[in-house]
C-alpha atoms as a PDB file:
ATOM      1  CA  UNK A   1      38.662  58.492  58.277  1.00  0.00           C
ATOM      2  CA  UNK A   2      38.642  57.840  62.104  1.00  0.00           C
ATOM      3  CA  UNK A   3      42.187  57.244  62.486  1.00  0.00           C
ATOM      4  CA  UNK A   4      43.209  60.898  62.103  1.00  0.00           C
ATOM      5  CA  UNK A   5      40.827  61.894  65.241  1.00  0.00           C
ATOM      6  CA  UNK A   6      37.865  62.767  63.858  1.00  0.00           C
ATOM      7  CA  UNK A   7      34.338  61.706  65.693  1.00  0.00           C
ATOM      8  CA  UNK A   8      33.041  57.950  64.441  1.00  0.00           C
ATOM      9  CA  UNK A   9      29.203  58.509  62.829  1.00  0.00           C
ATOM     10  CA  UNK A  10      29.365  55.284  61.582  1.00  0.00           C
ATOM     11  CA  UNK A  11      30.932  51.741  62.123  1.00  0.00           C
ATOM     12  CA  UNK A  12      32.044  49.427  59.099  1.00  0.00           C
ATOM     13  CA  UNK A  13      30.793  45.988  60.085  1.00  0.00           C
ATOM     14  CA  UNK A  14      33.867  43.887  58.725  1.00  0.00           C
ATOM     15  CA  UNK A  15      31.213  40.191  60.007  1.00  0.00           C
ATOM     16  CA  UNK A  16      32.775  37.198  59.962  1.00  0.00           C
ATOM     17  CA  UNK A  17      36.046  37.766  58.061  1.00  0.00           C
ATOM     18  CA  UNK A  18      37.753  34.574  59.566  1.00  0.00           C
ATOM     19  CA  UNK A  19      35.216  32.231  57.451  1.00  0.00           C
ATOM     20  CA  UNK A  20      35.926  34.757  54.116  1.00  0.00           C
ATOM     21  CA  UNK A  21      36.476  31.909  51.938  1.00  0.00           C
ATOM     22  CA  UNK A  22      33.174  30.282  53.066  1.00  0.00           C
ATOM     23  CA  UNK A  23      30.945  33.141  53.323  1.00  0.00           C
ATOM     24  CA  UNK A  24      28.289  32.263  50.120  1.00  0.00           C
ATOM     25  CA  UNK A  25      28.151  28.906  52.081  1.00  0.00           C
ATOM     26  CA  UNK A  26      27.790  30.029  55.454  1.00  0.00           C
ATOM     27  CA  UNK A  27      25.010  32.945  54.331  1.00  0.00           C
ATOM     28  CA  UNK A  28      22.839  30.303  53.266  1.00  0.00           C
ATOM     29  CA  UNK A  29      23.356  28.005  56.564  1.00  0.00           C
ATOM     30  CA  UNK A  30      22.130  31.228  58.995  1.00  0.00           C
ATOM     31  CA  UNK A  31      19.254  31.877  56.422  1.00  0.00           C
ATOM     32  CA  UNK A  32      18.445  28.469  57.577  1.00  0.00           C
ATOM     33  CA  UNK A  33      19.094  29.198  61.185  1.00  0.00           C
ATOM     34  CA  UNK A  34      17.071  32.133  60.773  1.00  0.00           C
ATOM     35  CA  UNK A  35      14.389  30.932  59.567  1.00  0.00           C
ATOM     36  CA  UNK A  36      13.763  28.041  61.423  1.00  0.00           C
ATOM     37  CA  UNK A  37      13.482  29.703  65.104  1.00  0.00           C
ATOM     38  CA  UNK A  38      11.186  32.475  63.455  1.00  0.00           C
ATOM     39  CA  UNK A  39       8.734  29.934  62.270  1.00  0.00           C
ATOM     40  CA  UNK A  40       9.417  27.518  65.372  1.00  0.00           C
ATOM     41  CA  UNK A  41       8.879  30.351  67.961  1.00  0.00           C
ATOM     42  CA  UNK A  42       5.876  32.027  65.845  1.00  0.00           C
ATOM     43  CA  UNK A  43       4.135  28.417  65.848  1.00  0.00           C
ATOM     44  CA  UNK A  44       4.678  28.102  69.537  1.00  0.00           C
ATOM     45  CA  UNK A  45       3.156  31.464  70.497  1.00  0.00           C
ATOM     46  CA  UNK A  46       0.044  30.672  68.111  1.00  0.00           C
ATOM     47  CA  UNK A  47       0.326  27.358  69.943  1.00  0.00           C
ATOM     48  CA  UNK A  48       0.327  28.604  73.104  1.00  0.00           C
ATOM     49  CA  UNK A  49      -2.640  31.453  72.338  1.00  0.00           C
ATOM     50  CA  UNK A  50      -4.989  28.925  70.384  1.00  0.00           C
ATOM     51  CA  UNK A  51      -5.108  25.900  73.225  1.00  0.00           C
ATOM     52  CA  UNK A  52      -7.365  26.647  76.301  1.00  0.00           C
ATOM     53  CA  UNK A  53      -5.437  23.467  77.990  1.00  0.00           C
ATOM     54  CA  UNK A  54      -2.036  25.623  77.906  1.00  0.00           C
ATOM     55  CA  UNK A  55      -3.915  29.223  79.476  1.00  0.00           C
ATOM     56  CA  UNK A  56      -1.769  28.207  82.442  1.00  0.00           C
ATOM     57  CA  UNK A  57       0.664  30.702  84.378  1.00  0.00           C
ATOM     58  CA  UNK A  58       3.491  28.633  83.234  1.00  0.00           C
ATOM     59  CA  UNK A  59       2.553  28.587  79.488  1.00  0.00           C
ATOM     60  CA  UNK A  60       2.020  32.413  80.174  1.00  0.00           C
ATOM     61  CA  UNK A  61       5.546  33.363  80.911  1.00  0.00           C
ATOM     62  CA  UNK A  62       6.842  30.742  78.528  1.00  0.00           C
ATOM     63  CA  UNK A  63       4.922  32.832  75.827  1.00  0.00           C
ATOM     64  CA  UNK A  64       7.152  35.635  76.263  1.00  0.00           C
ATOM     65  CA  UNK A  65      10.519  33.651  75.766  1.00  0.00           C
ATOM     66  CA  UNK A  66       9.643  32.652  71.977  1.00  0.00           C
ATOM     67  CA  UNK A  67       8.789  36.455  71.298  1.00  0.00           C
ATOM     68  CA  UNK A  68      11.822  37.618  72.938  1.00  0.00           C
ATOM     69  CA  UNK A  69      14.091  35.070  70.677  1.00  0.00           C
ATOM     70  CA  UNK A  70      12.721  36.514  67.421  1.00  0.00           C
ATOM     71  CA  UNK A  71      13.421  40.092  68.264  1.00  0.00           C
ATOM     72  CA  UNK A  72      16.907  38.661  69.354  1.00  0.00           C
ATOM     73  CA  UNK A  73      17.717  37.091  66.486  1.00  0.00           C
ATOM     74  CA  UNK A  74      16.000  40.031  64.268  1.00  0.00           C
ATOM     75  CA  UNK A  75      17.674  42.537  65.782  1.00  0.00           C
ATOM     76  CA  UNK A  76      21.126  40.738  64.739  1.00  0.00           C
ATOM     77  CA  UNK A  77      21.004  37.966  62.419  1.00  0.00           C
ATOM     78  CA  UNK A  78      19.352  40.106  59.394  1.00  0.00           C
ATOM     79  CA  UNK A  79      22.561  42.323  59.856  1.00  0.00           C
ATOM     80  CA  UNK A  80      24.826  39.278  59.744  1.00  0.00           C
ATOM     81  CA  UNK A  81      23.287  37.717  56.225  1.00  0.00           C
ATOM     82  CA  UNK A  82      24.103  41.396  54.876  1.00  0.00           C
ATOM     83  CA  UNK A  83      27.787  41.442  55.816  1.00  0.00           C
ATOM     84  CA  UNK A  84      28.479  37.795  54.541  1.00  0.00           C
ATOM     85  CA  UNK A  85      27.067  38.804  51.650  1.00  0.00           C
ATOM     86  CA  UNK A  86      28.667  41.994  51.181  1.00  0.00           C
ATOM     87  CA  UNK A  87      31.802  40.977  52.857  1.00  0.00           C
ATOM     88  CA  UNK A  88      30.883  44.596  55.237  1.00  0.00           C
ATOM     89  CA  UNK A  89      28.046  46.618  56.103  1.00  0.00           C
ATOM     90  CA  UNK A  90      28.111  50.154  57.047  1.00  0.00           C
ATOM     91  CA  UNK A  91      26.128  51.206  60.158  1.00  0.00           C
ATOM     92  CA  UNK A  92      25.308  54.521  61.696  1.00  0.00           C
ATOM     93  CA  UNK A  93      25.887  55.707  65.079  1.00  0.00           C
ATOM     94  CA  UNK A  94      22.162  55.485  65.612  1.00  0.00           C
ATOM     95  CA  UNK A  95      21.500  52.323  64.401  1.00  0.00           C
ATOM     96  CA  UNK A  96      24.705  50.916  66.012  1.00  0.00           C
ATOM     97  CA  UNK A  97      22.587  52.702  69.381  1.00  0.00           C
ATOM     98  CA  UNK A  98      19.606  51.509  69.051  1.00  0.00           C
ATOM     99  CA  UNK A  99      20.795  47.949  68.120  1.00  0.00           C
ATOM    100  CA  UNK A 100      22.886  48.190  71.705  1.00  0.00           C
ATOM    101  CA  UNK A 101      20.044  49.105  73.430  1.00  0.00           C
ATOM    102  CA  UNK A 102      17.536  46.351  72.302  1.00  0.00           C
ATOM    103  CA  UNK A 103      20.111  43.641  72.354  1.00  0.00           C
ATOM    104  CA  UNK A 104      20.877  44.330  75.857  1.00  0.00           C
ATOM    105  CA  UNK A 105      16.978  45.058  76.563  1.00  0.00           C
ATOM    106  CA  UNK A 106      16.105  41.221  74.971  1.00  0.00           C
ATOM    107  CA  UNK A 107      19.347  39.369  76.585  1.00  0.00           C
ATOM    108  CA  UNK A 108      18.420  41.140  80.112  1.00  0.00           C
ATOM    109  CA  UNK A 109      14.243  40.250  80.192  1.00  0.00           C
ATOM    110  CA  UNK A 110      14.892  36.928  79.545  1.00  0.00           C
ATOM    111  CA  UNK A 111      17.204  36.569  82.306  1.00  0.00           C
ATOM    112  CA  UNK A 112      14.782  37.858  84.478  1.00  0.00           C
ATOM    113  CA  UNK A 113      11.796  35.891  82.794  1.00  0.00           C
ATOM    114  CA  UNK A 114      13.980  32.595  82.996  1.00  0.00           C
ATOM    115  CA  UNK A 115      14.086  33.258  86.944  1.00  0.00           C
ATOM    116  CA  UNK A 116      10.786  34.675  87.019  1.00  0.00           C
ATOM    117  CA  UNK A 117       9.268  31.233  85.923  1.00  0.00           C
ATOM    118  CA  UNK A 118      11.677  29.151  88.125  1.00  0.00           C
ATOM    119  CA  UNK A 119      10.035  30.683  90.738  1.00  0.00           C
ATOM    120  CA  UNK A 120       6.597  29.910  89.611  1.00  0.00           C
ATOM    121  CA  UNK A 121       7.764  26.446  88.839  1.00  0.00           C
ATOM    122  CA  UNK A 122       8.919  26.490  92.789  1.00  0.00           C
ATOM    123  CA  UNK A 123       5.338  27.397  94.113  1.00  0.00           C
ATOM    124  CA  UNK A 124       3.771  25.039  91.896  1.00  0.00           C
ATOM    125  CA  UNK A 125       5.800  22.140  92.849  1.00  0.00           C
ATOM    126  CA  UNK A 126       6.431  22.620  96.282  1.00  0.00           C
ATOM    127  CA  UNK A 127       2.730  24.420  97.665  1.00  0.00           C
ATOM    128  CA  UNK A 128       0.412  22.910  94.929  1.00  0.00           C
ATOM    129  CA  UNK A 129      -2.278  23.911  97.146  1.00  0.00           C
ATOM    130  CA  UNK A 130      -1.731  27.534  97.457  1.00  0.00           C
ATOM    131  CA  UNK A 131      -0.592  28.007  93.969  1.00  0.00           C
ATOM    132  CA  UNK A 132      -3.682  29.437  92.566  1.00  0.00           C
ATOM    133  CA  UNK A 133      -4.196  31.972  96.036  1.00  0.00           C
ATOM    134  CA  UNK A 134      -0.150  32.947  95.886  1.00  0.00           C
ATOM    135  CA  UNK A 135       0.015  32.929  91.737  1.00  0.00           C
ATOM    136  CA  UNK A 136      -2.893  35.043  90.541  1.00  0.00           C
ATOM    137  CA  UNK A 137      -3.251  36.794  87.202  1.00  0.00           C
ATOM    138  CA  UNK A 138      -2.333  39.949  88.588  1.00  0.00           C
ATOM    139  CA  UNK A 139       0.598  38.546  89.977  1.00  0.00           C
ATOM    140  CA  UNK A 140       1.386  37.209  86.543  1.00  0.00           C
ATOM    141  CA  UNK A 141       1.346  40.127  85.085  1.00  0.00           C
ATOM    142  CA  UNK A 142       3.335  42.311  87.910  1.00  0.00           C
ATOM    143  CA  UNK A 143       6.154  39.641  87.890  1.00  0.00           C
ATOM    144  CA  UNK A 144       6.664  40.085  84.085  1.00  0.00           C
ATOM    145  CA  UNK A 145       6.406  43.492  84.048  1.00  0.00           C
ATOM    146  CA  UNK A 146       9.301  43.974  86.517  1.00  0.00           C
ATOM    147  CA  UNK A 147      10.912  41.637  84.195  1.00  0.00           C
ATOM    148  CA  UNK A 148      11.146  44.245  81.440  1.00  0.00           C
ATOM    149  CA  UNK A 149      11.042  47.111  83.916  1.00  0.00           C
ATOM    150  CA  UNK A 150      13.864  45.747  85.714  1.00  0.00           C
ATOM    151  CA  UNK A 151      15.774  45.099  81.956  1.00  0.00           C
ATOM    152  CA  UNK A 152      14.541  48.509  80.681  1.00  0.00           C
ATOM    153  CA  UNK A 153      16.544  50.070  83.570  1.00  0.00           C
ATOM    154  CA  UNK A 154      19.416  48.672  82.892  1.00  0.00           C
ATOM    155  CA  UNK A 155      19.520  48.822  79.190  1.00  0.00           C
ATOM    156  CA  UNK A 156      18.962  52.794  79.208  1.00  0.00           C
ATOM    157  CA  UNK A 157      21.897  53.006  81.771  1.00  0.00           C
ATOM    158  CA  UNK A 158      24.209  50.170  79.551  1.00  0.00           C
ATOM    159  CA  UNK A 159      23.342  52.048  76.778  1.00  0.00           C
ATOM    160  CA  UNK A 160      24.260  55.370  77.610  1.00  0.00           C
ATOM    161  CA  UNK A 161      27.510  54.777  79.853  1.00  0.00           C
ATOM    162  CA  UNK A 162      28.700  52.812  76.065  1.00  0.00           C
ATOM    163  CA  UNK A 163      27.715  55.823  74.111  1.00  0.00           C
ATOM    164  CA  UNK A 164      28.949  58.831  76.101  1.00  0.00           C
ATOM    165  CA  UNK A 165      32.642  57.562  75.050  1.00  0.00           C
ATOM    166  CA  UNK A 166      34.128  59.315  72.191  1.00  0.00           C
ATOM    167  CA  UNK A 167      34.937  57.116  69.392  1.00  0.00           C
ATOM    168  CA  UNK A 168      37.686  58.100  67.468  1.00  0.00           C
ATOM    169  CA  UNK A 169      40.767  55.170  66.863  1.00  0.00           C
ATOM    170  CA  UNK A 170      38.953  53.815  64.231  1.00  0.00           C
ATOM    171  CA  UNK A 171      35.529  52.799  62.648  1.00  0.00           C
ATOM    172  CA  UNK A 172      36.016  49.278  61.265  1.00  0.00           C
ATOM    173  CA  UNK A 173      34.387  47.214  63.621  1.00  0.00           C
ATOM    174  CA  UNK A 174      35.425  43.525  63.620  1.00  0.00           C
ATOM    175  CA  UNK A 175      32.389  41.721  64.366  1.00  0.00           C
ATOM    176  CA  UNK A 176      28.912  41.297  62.953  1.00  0.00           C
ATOM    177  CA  UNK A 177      26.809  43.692  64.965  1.00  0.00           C
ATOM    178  CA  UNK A 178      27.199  46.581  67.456  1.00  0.00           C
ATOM    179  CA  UNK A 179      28.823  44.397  70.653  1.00  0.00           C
ATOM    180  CA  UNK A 180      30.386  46.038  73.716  1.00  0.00           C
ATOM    181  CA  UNK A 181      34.026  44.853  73.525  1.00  0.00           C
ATOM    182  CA  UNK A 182      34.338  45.802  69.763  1.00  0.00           C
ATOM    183  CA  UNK A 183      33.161  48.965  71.089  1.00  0.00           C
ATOM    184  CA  UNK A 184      35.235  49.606  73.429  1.00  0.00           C
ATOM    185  CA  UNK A 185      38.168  48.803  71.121  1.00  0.00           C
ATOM    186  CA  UNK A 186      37.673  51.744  69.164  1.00  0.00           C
ATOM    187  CA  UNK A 187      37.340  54.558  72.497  1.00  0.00           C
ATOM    188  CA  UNK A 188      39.710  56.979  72.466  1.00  0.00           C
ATOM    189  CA  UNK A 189      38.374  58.398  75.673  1.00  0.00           C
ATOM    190  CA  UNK A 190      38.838  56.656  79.579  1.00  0.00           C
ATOM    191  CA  UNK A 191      36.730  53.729  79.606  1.00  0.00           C
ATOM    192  CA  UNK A 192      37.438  52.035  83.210  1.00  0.00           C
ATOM    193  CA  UNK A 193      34.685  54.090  85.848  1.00  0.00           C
ATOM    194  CA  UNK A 194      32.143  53.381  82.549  1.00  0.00           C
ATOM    195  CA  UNK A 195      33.343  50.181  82.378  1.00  0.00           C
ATOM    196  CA  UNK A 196      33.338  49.382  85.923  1.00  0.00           C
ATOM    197  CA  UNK A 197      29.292  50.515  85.965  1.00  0.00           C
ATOM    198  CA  UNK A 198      28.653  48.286  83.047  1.00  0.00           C
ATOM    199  CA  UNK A 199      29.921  44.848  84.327  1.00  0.00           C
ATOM    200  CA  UNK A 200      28.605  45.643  87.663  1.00  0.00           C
ATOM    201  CA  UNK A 201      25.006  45.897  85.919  1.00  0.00           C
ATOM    202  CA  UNK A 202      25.574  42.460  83.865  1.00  0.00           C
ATOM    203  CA  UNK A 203      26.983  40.788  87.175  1.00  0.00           C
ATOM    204  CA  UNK A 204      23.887  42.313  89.206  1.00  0.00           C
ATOM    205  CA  UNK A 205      21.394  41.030  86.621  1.00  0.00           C
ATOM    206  CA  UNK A 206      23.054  37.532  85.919  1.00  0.00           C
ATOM    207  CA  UNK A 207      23.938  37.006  90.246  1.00  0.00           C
ATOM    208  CA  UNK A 208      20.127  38.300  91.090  1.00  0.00           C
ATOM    209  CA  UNK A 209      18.643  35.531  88.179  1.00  0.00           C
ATOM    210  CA  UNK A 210      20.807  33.155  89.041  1.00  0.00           C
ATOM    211  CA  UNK A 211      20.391  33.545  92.517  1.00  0.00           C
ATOM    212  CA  UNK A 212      16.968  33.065  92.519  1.00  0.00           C
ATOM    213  CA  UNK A 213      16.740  29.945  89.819  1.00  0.00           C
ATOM    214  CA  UNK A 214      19.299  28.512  92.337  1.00  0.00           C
ATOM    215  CA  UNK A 215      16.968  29.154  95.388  1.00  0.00           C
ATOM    216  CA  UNK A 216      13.917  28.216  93.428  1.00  0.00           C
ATOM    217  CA  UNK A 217      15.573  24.585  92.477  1.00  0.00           C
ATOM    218  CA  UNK A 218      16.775  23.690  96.160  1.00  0.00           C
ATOM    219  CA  UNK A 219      12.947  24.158  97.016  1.00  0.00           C
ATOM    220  CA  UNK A 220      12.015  22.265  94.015  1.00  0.00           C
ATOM    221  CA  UNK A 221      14.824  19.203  94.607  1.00  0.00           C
ATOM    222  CA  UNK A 222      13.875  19.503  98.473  1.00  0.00           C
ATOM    223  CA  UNK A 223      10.334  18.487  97.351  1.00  0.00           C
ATOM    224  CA  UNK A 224      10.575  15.630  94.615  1.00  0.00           C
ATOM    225  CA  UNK A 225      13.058  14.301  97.424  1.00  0.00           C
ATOM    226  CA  UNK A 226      10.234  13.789  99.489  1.00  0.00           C
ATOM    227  CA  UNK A 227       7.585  12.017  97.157  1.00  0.00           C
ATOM    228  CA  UNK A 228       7.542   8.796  98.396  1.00  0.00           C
ATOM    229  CA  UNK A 229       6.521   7.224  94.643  1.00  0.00           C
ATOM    230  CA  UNK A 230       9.410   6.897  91.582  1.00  0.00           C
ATOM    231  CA  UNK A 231       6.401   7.820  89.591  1.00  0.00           C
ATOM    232  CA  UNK A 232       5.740  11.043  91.311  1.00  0.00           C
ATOM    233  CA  UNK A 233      10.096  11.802  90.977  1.00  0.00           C
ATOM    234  CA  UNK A 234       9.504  11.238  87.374  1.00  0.00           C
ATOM    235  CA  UNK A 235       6.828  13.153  86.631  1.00  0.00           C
ATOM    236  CA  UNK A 236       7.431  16.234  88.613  1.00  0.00           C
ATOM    237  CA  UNK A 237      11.483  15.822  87.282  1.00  0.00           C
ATOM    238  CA  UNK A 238       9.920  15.793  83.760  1.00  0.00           C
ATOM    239  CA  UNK A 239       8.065  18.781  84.175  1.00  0.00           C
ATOM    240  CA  UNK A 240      11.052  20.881  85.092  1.00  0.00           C
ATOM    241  CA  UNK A 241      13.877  19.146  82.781  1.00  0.00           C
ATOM    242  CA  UNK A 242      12.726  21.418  79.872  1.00  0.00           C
ATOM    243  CA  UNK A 243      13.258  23.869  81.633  1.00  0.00           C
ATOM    244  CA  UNK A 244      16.355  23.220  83.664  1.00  0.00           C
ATOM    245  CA  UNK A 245      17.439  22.516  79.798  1.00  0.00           C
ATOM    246  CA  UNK A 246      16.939  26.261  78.692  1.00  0.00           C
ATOM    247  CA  UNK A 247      18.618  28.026  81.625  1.00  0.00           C
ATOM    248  CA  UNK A 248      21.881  25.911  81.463  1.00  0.00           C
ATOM    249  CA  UNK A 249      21.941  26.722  77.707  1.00  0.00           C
ATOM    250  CA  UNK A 250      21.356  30.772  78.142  1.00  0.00           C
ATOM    251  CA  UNK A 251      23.531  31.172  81.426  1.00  0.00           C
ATOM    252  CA  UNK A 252      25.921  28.985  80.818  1.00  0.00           C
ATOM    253  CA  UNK A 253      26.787  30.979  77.427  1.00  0.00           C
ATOM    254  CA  UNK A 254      25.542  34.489  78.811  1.00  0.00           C
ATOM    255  CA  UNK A 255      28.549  33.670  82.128  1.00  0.00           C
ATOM    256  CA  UNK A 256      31.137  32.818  79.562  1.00  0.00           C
ATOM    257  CA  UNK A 257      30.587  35.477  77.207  1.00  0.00           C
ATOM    258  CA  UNK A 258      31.317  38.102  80.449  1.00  0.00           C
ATOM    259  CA  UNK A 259      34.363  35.646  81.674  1.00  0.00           C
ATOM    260  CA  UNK A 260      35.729  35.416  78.510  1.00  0.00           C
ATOM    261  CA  UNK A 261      37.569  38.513  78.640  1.00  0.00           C
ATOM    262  CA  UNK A 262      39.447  37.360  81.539  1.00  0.00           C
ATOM    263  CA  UNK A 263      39.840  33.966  80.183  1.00  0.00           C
ATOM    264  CA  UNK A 264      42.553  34.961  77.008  1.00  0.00           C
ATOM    265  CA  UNK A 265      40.061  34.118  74.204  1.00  0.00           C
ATOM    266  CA  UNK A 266      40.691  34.952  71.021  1.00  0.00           C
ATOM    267  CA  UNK A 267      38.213  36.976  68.620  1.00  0.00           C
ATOM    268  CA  UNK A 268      37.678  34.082  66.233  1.00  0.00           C
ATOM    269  CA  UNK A 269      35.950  32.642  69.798  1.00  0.00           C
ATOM    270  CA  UNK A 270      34.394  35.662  70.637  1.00  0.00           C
ATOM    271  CA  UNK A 271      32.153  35.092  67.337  1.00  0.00           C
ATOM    272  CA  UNK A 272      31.734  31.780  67.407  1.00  0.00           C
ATOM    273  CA  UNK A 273      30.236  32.024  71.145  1.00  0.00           C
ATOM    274  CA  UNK A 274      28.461  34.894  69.804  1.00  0.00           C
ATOM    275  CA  UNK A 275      27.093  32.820  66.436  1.00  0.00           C
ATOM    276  CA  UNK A 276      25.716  30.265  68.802  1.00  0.00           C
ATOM    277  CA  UNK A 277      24.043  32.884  71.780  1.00  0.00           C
ATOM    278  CA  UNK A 278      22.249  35.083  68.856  1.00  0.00           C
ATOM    279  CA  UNK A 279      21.765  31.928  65.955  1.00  0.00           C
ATOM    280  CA  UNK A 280      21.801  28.684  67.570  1.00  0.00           C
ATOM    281  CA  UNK A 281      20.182  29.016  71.144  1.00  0.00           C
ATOM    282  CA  UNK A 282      16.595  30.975  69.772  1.00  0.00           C
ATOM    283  CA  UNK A 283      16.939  27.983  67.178  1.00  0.00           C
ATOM    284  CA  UNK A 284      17.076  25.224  70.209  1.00  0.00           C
ATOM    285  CA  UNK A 285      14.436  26.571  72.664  1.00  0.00           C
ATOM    286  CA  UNK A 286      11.164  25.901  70.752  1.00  0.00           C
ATOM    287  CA  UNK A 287      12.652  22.717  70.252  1.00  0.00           C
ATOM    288  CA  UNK A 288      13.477  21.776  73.947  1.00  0.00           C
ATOM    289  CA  UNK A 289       9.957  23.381  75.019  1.00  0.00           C
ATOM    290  CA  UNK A 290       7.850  21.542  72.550  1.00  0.00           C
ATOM    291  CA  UNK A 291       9.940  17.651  72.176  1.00  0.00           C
ATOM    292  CA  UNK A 292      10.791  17.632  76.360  1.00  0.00           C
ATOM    293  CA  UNK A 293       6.974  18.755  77.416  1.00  0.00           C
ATOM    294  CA  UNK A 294       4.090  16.373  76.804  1.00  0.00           C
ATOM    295  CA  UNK A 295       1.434  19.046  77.156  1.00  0.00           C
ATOM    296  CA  UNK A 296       3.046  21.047  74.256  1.00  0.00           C
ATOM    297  CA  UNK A 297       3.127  17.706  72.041  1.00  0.00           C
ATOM    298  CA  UNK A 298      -0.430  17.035  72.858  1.00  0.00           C
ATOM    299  CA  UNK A 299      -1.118  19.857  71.903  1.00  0.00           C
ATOM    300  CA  UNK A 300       0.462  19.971  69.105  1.00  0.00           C
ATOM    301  CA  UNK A 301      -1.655  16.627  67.965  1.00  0.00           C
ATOM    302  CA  UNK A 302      -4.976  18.609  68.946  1.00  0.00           C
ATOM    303  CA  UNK A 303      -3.967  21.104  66.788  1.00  0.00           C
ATOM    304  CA  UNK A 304      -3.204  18.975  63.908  1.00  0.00           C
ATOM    305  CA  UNK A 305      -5.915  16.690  64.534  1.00  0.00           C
ATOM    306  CA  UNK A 306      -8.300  19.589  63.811  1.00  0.00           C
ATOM    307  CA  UNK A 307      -6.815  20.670  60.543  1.00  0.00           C
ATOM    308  CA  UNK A 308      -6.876  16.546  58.968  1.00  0.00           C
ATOM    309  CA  UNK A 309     -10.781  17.264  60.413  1.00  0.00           C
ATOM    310  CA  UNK A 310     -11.352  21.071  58.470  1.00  0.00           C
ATOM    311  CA  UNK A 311      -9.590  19.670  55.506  1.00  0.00           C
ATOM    312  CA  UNK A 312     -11.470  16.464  55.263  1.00  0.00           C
ATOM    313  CA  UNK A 313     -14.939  18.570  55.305  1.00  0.00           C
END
C-alpha cells in the first residue's frame, strides 16, 4: 500500500461516501443529470448548425459552450455513476493525468469563451454600426482560438506542477474524480512554490475573464442607459440577460470553489459544490440559452414546424 512509502500508480476513488446509504438512489438521479445536458447541448449545437438565421458571431461562440459542457461532464460524471455503483473505482496515474488535464483544459476555455463573447456582445450593443468591419470571421475565429490557446497553456503548466509531486501518504482518494485538493492531500513531497504557481494561474485566468466581462458590461449598461425608448432598454436588456445568467452561474461557483479553502468548508461541501459545477450547471445552460433567447425558441418552432411538414408528406 501507499502508506508504507511506496510511489502511488493508482488512486482508489472512495465517490460520494457521505450519501452511502443513498447511493442506488442517487446513481439513477445523475444518470438523469447526465443525460439530459448531453441531449440538451447536442440539440442546441444541431440547432445552432442547421438554422441559417442563427450563422451569427454570437451563435458562433455560443456553439462552443454546449460542446465544452459535454466533454465536462464526460470527462467526470461517467466516473461518478461507476463509484456509486461500486461504492469505489480504481484509477491509474495516467488516467487520474489525463482527467486533470482536460478538466482544467474545459473549466479554463470556457472562462475565456464566456469573456470572449461579452466582448462581442459589447461591440454589438454599443457600435452596431461597426460591428460587422471590427467583428469579422477571421476575427471570430482568432478570438476563440486564443481561447483554447490561452487554456491549453495553462492546463499543460497546471498539469504538470500537480504531477511532478511525489505521491506517497496514501492512495484512497476521497472524492469522485482526480481534483487538486484531494491531490494534494496525499503529497508527501513540498507542495507550497507548486502551489503558489497553480493558484496564481487560476487567479490570472478567472481576474483576466472577469476583468474583461466587467469592462465589457459597463460599456454595455453605459449604452442601454442612453436609449431614450423603454422598448429599446428591454430589448437590448433581454438580449444580454441570458447571458449575464450563465456567467453569474459559472464564476460565481468557479470563485467559491478557489475561496473555499480559505473559507473552513468542510469536504461534504467540497462535493456538493463540486456535484453542482460538473452535474447541475452543463444541465442549466442549454436551458437558460434556449427558454431566455427568443431567436433560439423561434428557432426551435422552425425546426419543429418542418418535421409536423416531412412527417405529414
Amino acid at each position: 500500500m501507499a502508506e508504507n512509502g511506496t510511489v502511488v500508480t493508482e488512486f482508489i476513488l472512495m465517490g460520494l461516501q457521505l450519501w452511502a446509504e443513498l447511493q442506488m438512489g442517487l446513481f439513477f438521479v445523475f444518470l438523469v443529470l447526465y443525460l439530459i445536458p448531453i441531449g440538451g447541448n447536442l440539440g442546441m449545437i444541431a440547432l445552432i448548425q442547421s438554422d441559417r438565421r442563427l450563422q451569427t458571431s454570437m451563435y458562433f461562440f455560443l456553439s462552443h459552450l454546449p460542446f465544452l459542457d459535454i466533454c465536462y461532464s464526460s470527462i467526470i460524471v461517467p466516473q461518478l455513476l461507476e463509484t456509486l455503483g461500486t461504492d469505489q473505482m480504481i484509477i491509474t496515474f495516467e488516467h487520474c493525468t489525463i482527467q486533470f488535464f482536460f478538466v482544467t483544459l474545459c473549466a479554463s476555455t470556457e472562462c475565456f469563451l464566456l469573456a470572449v463573447m461579452t466582448y462581442d456582445l459589447c461591440v454589438a450593443v454599443s457600435n452596431p454600426l461597426l460591428y460587422a468591419t471590427a467583428m469579422t470571421p477571421q476575427t471570430h475565429l482568432g478570438l476563440v482560438a486564443r481561447a483554447y490557446g490561452g487554456a491549453m497553456v495553462n492546463s499543460v503548466i497546471r498539469t504538470g506542477c500537480t504531477f511532478s509531486i511525489s505521491f506517497c501518504k496514501s492512495n484512497r482518494m476521497d472524492f469522485f474524480f482526480c481534483d487538486l485538493p484531494s491531490l494534494l492531500k496525499l503529497a508527501c513531497s513540498e507542495t507550497r512554490s507548486r502551489e503558489r504557481v497553480i493558484y496564481l494561474l487560476a487567479f490570472l485566468v478567472i481576474t483576466t475573464s472577469v476583468s474583461v466581462i466587467f469592462i465589457s458590461y459597463l460599456f454595455i449598461i453605459r449604452t442601454i442607459l442612453k436609449i431614450r425608448s423603454a422598448g429599446g432598454k428591454a430589448k437590448t436588456f433581454s438580449i444580454c440577460a441570458s447571458h449575464i445568467m450563465a456567467v453569474a452561474l459559472f464564476f460565481g461557483t468557479l470563485i467559491f470553489i478557489y475561496l473555499k479553502d480559505n473559507m473552513g468548508k468542510s469536504l461534504g461541501e467540497d462535493k456538493i459544490v463540486s456535484v453542482f459545477y460538473t452535474v447541475v450547471i452543463p444541465m442549466l445552460n442549454p436551458m437558460i440559452y434556449s427558454l431566455r433567447n427568443k431567436e433560439v425558441k423561434e428557432a426551435l418552432k422552425r425546426v419543429l414546424n418542418r418535421m409536423r411538414v416531412s412527417q405529414v408528406e
